[in-house]
C-alpha atoms as a PDB file:
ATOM      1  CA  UNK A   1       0.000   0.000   0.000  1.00  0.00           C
ATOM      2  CA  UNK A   2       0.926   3.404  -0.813  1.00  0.00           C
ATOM      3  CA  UNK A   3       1.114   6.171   1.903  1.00  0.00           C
ATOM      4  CA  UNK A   4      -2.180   7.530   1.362  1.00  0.00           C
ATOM      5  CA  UNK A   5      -3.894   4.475   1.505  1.00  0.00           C
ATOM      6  CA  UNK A   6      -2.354   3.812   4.673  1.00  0.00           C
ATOM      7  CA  UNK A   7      -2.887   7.233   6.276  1.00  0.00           C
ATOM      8  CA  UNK A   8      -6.437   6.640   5.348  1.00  0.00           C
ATOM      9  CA  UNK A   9      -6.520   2.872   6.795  1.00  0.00           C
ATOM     10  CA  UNK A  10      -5.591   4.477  10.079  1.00  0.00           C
ATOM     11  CA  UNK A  11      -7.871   7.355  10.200  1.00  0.00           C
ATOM     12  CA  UNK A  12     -10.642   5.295   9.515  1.00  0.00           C
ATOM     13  CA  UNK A  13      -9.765   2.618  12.303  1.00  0.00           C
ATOM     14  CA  UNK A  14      -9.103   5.615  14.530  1.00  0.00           C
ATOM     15  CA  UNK A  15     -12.588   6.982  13.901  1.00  0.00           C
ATOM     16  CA  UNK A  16     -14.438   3.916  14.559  1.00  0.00           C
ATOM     17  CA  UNK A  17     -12.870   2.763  17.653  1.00  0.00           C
ATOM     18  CA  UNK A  18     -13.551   6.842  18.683  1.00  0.00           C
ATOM     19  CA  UNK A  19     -17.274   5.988  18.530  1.00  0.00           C
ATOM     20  CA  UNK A  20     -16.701   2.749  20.051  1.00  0.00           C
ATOM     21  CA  UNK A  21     -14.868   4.636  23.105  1.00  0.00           C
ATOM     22  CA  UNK A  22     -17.633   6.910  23.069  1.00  0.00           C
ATOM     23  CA  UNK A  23     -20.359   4.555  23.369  1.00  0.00           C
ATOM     24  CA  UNK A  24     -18.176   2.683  26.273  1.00  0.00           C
ATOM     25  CA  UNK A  25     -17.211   5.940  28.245  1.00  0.00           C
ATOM     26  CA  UNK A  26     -21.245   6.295  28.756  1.00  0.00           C
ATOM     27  CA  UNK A  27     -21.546   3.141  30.774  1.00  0.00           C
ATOM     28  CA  UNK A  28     -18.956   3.821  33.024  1.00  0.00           C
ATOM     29  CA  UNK A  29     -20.160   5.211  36.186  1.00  0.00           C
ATOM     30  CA  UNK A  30     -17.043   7.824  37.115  1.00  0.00           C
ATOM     31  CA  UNK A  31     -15.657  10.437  34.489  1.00  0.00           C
ATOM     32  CA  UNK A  32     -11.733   9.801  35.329  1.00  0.00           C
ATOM     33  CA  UNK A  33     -13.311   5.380  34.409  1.00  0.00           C
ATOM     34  CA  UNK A  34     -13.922   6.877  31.302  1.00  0.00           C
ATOM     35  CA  UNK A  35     -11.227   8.760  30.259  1.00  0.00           C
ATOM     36  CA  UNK A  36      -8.667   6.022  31.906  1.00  0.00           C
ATOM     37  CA  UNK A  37     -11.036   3.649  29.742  1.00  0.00           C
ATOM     38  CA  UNK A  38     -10.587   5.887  26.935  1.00  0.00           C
ATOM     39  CA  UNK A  39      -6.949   6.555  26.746  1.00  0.00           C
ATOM     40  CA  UNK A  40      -6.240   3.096  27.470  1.00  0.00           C
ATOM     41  CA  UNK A  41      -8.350   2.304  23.874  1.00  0.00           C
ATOM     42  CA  UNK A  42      -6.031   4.891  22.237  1.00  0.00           C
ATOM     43  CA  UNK A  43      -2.801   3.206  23.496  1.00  0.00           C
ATOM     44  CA  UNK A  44      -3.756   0.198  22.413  1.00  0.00           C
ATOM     45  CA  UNK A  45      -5.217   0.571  19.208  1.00  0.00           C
ATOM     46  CA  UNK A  46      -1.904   2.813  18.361  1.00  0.00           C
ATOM     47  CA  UNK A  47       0.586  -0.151  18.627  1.00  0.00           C
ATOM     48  CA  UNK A  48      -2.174  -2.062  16.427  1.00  0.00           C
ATOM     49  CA  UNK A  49      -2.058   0.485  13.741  1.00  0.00           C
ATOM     50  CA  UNK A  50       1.816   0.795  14.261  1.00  0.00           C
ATOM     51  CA  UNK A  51       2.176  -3.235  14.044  1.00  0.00           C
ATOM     52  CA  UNK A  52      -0.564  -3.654  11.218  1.00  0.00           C
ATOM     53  CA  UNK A  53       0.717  -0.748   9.215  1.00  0.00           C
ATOM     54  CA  UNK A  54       4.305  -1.467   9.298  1.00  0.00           C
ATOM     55  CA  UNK A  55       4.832   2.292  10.241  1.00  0.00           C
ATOM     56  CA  UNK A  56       6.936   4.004  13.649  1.00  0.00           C
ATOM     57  CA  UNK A  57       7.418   6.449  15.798  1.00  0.00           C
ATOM     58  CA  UNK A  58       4.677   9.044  17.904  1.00  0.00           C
ATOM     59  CA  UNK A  59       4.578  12.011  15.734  1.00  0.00           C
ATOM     60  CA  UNK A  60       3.210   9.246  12.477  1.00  0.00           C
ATOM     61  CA  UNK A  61       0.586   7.816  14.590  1.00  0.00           C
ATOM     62  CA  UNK A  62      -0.868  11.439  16.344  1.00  0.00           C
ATOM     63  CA  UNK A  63      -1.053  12.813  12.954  1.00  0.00           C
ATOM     64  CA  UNK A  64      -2.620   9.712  11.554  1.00  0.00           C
ATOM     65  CA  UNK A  65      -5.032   8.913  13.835  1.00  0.00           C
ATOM     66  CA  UNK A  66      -4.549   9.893  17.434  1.00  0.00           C
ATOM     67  CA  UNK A  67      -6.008  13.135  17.218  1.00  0.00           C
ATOM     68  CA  UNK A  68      -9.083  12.330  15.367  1.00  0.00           C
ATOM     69  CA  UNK A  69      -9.343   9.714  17.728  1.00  0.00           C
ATOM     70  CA  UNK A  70     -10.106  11.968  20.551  1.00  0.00           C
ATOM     71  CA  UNK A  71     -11.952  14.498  18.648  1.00  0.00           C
ATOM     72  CA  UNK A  72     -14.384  11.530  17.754  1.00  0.00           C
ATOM     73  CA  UNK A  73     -14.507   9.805  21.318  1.00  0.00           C
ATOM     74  CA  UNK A  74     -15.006  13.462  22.798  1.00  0.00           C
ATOM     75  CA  UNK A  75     -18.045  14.003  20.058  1.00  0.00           C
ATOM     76  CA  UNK A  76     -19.380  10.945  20.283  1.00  0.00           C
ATOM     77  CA  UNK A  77     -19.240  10.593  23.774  1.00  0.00           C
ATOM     78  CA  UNK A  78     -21.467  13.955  24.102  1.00  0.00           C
ATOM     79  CA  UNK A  79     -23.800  12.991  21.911  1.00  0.00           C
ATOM     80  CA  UNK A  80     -24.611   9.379  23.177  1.00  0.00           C
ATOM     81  CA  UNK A  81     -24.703  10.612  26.693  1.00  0.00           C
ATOM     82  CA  UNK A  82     -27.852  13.358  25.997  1.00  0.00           C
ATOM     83  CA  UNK A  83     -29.331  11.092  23.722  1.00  0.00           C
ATOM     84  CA  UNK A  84     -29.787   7.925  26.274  1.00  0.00           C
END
């Protein structure tokens, strides 16, 4: 796969696992659960994508993912908790 491809591999898995955060972090009973719960996700699903993707290093993986990760849990996460 070609860069792009695999920037775009990693945004999308970033973005659903965001929701999937989201939709955890409203079941939790204590705000610092979900955020622990949260970041924990993130960590995790970064060494995936870094051991799928064949690509290294912090600054690849924030760019590519990590950010839109949180922007998406934090979204998602607001939403889902007014709407239930």
């Amino acid at each position: 796969m070609d860069d792009l491809n695999i920037s775009r591999t990693s945004l999308g898995i970033h973005t659903i696992l965001g929701i999937v955060a989201g939709y955890i972090s409203i079941w939790l009973a204590d705000v610092l659960f979900a955020v622990v719960a949260a970041i924990v996700i993130l960590i995790v699903t970064g060494y995936a994508t870094e051991f799928a993707l064949k690509k290294k290093g912090i600054k690849w993986w924030m760019t590519n993912g990590g950010v839109l990760y949180i922007l998406v849990w934090i979204v998602s996460w607001v939403y889902l908790f007014n709407t239930v």
